[in-house]
Structure formats: C-alpha cells, structure tokens
N, C-alpha and C. Protein backbone atom coordinates (compact mmCIF):
# COMPACT_ATOMS: atom_id res chain seq x y z
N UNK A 1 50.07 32.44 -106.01
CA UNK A 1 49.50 32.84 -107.28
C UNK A 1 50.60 33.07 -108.32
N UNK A 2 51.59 33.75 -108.03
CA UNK A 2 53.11 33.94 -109.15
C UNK A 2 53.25 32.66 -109.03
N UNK A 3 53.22 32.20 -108.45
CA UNK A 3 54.05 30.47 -109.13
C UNK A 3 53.34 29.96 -110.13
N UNK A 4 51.92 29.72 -109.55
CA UNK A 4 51.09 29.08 -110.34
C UNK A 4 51.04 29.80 -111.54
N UNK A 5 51.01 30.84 -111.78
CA UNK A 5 51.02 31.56 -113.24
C UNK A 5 52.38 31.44 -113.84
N UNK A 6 53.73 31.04 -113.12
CA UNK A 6 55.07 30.87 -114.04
C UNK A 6 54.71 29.29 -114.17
N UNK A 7 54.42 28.44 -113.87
CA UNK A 7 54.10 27.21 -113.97
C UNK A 7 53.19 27.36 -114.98
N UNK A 8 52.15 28.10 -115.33
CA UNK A 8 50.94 27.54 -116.47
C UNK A 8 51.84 28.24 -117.35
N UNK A 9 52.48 29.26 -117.53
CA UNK A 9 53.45 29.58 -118.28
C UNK A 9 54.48 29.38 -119.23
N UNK A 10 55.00 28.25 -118.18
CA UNK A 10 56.05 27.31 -118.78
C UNK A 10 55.26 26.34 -118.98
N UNK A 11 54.38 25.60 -118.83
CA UNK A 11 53.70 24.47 -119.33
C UNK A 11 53.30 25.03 -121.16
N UNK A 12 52.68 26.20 -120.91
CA UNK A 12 52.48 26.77 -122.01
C UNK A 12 53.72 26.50 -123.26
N UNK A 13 54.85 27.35 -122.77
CA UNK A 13 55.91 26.83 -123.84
C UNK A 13 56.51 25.75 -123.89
N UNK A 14 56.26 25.04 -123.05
CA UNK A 14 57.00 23.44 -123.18
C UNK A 14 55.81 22.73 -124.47
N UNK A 15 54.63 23.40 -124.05
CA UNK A 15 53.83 22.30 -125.00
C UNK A 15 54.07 23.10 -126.39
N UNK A 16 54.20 24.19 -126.90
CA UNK A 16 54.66 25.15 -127.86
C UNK A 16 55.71 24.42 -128.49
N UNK A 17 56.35 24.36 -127.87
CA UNK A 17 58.07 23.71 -128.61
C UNK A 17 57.28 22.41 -128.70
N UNK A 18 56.77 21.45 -128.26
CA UNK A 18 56.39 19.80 -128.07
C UNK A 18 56.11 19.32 -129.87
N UNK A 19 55.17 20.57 -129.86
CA UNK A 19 54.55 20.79 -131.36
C UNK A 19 55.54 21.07 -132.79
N UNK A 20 56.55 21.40 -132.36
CA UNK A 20 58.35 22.25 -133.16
C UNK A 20 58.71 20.76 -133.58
N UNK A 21 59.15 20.08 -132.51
CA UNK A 21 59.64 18.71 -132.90
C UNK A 21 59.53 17.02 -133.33
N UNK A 22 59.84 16.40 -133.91
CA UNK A 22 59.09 15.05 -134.24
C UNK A 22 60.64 13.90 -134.16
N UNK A 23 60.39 13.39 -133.54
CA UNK A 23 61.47 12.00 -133.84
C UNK A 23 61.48 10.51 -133.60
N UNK A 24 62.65 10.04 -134.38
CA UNK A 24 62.02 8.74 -134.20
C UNK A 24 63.17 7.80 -135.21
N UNK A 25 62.80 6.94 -135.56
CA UNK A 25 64.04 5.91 -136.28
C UNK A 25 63.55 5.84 -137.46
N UNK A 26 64.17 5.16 -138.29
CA UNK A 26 64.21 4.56 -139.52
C UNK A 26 65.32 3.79 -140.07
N UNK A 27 64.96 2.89 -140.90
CA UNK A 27 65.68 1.99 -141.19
C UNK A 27 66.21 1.90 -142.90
N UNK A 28 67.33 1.93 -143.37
CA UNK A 28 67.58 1.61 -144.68
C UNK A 28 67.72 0.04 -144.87
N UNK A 29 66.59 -0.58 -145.96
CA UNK A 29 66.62 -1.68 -145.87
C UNK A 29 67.69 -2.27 -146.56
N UNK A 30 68.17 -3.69 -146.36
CA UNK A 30 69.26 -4.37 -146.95
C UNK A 30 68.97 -4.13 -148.52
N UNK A 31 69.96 -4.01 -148.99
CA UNK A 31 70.62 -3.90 -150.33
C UNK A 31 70.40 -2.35 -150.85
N UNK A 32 69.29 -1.30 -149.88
CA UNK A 32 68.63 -0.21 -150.51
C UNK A 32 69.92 0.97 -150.33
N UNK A 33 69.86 2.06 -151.03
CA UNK A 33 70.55 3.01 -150.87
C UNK A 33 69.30 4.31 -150.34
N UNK A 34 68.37 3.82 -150.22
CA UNK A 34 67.20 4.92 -149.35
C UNK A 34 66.00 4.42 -148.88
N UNK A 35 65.50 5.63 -148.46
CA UNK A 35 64.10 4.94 -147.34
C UNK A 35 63.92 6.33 -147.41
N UNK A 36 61.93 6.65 -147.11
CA UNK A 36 61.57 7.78 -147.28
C UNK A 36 61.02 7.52 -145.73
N UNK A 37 60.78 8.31 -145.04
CA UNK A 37 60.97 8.25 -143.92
C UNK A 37 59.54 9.67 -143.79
N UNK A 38 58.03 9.01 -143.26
CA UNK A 38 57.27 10.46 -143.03
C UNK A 38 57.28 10.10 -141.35
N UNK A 39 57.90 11.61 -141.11
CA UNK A 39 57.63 12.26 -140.23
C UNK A 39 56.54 13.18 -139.26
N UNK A 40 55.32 13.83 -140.70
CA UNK A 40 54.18 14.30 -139.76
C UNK A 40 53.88 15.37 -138.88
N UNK A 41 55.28 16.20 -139.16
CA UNK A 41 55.39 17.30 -138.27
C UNK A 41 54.21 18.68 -139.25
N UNK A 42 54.03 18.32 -140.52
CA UNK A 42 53.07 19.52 -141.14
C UNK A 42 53.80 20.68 -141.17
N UNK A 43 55.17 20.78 -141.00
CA UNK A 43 55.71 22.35 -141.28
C UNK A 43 56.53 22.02 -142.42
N UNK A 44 55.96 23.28 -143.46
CA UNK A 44 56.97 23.11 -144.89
C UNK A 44 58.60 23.33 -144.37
N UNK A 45 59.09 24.25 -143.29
CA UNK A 45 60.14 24.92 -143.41
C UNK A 45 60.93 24.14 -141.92
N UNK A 46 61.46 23.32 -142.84
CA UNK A 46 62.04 22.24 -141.28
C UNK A 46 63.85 21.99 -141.32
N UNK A 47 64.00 21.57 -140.07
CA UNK A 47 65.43 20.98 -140.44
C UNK A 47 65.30 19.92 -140.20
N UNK A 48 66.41 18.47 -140.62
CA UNK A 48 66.27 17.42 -139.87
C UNK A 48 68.01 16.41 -139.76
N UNK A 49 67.51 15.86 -138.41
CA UNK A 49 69.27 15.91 -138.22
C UNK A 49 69.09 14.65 -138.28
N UNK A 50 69.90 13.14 -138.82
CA UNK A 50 69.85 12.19 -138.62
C UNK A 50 71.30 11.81 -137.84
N UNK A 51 71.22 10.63 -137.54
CA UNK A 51 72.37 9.98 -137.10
C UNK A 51 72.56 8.47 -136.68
N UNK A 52 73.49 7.92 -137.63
CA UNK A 52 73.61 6.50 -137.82
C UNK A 52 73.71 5.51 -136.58
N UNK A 53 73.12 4.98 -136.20
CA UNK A 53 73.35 3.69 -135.33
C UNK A 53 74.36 2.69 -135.72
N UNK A 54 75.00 2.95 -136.66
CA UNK A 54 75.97 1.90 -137.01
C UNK A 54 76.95 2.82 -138.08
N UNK A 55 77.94 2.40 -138.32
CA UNK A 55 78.69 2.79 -139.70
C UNK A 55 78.03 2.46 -140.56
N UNK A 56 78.02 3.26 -141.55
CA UNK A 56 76.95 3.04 -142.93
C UNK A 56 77.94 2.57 -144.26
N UNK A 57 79.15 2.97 -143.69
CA UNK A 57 80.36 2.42 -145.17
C UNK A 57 80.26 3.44 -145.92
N UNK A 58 80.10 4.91 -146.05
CA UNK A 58 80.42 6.10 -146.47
C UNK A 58 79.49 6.90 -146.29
N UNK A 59 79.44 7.57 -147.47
CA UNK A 59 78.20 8.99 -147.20
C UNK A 59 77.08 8.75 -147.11
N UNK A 60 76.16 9.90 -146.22
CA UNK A 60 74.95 9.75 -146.17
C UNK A 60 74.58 10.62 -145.61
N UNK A 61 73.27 11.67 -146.49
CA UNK A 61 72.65 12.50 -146.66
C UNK A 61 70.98 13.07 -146.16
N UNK A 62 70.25 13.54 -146.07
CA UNK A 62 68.83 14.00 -146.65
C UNK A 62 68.80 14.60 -147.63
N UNK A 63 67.54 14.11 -147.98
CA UNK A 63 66.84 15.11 -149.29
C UNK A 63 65.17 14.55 -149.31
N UNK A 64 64.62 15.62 -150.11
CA UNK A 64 63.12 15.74 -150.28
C UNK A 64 62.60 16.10 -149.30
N UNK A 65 62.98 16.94 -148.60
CA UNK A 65 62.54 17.35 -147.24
C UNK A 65 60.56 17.95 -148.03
N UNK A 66 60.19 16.87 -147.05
CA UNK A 66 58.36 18.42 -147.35
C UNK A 66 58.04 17.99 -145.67
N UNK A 67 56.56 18.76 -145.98
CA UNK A 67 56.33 19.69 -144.79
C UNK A 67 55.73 17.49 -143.83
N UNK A 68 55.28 16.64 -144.36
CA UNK A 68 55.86 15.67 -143.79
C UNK A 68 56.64 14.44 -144.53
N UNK A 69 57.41 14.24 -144.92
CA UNK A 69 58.22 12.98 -145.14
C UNK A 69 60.01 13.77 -145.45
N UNK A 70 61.00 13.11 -145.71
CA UNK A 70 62.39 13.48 -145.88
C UNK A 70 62.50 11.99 -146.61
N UNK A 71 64.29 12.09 -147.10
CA UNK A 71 64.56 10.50 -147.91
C UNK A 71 65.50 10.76 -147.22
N UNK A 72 66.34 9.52 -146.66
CA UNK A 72 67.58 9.57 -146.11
C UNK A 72 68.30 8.61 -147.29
N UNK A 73 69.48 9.04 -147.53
CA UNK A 73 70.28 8.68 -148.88
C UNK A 73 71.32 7.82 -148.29
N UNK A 74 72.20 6.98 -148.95
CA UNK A 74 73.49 6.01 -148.54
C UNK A 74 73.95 6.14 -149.77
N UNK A 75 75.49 6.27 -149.71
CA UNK A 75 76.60 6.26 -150.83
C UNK A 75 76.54 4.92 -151.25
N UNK A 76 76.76 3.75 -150.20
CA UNK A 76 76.88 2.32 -150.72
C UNK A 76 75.79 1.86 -149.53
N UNK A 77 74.92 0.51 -150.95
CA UNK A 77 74.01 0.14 -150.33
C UNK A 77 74.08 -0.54 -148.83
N UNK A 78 72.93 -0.81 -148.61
CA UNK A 78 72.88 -1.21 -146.77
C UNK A 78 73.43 -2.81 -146.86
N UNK A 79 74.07 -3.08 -146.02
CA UNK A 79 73.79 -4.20 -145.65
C UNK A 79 72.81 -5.41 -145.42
N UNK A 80 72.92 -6.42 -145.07
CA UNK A 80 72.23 -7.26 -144.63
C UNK A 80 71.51 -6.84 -143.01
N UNK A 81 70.25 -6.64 -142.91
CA UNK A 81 70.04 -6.37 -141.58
C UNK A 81 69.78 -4.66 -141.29
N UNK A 82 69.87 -3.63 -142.73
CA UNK A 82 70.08 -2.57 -143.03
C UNK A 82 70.87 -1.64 -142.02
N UNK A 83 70.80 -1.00 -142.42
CA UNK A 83 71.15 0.71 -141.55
C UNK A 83 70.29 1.46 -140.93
N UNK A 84 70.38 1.64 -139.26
CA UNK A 84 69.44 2.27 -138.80
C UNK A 84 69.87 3.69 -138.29
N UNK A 85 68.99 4.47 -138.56
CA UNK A 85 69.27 6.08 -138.26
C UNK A 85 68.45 6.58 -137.02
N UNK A 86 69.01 7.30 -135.82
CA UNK A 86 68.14 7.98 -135.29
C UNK A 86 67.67 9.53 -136.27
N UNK A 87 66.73 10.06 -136.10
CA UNK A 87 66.55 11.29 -136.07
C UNK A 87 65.55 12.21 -135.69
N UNK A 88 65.78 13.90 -136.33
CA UNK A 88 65.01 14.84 -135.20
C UNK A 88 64.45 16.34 -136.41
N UNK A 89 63.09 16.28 -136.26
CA UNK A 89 62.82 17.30 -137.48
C UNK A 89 62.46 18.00 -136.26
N UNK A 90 62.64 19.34 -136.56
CA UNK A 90 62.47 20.89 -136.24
C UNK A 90 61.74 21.96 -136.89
N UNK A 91 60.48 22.08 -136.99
CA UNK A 91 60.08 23.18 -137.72
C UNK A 91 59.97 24.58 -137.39
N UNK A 92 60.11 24.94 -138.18
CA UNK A 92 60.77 26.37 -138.35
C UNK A 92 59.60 27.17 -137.25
C-alpha cells in the first residue's frame, strides 16, 4: 500500500511538471533574421532557452515572449537552408 501511494504520488508530480514544459524546434528561414515560433504552453510568466543547431554567424536572441508564441532574433540573416534552433519554455 506505501508504495502504491509513493508511486500515484510521483506520477502525480511528474504529470504536474509535464504541464510546466513545452519543446520543440524551429527554424529561421533563409535570408530571414526571425521566426515567431508558438509554443502553446498558456502561461504568461515563462522562460525560454533556445539553442542553435548550427552556428548562426553572430548574435541571437528572444523576444515577444506571451503566454503562447516567442520570436527568436539573428544578428545576420540565415542562410540558405536557414538556422535551426532547439528549444524549451518553462512556465512559471
């Protein structure tokens, strides 16, 4: 019976947090310096971490974060074949 109740337990907060996080890719298309990217998580108060699959050829940012979409920004436009980003929103 204690097991089974630390087991529905932790099932409990695993699915709790499941609901916290959203991820997934996106792509900056060739020649673009952004892509709005919805995410869908429904929390105004989020973080979100990206990270390049390739060298992007300088800076690159978020902004417009809402409760679902973000813009991921590039200093110099994408390439041919664009720039792909992993990333990971977190709501608060």
């Amino acid at each position: 019976m204690v097991v089974q109740n630390n087991l529905d337990f932790l099932k409990d907060l695993f699915d709790g947090l499941g609901n916290k996080f959203k991820s997934g890719s996106a792509t900056v298309p060739n020649a673009a310096t952004t892509v709005v990217v919805t995410h869908g998580l429904g929390v105004a108060s989020n973080a979100v971490v990206i990270t390049p699959t390739v060298d992007p050829g300088g800076r690159f940012w978020v902004s417009a974060k809402s409760s679902t979409q973000f813009t991921i920004n590039l200093q110099v436009a994408a390439p041919v074949g664009g720039i792909s980003f992993d990333y990971i929103v977190k709501g608060a």
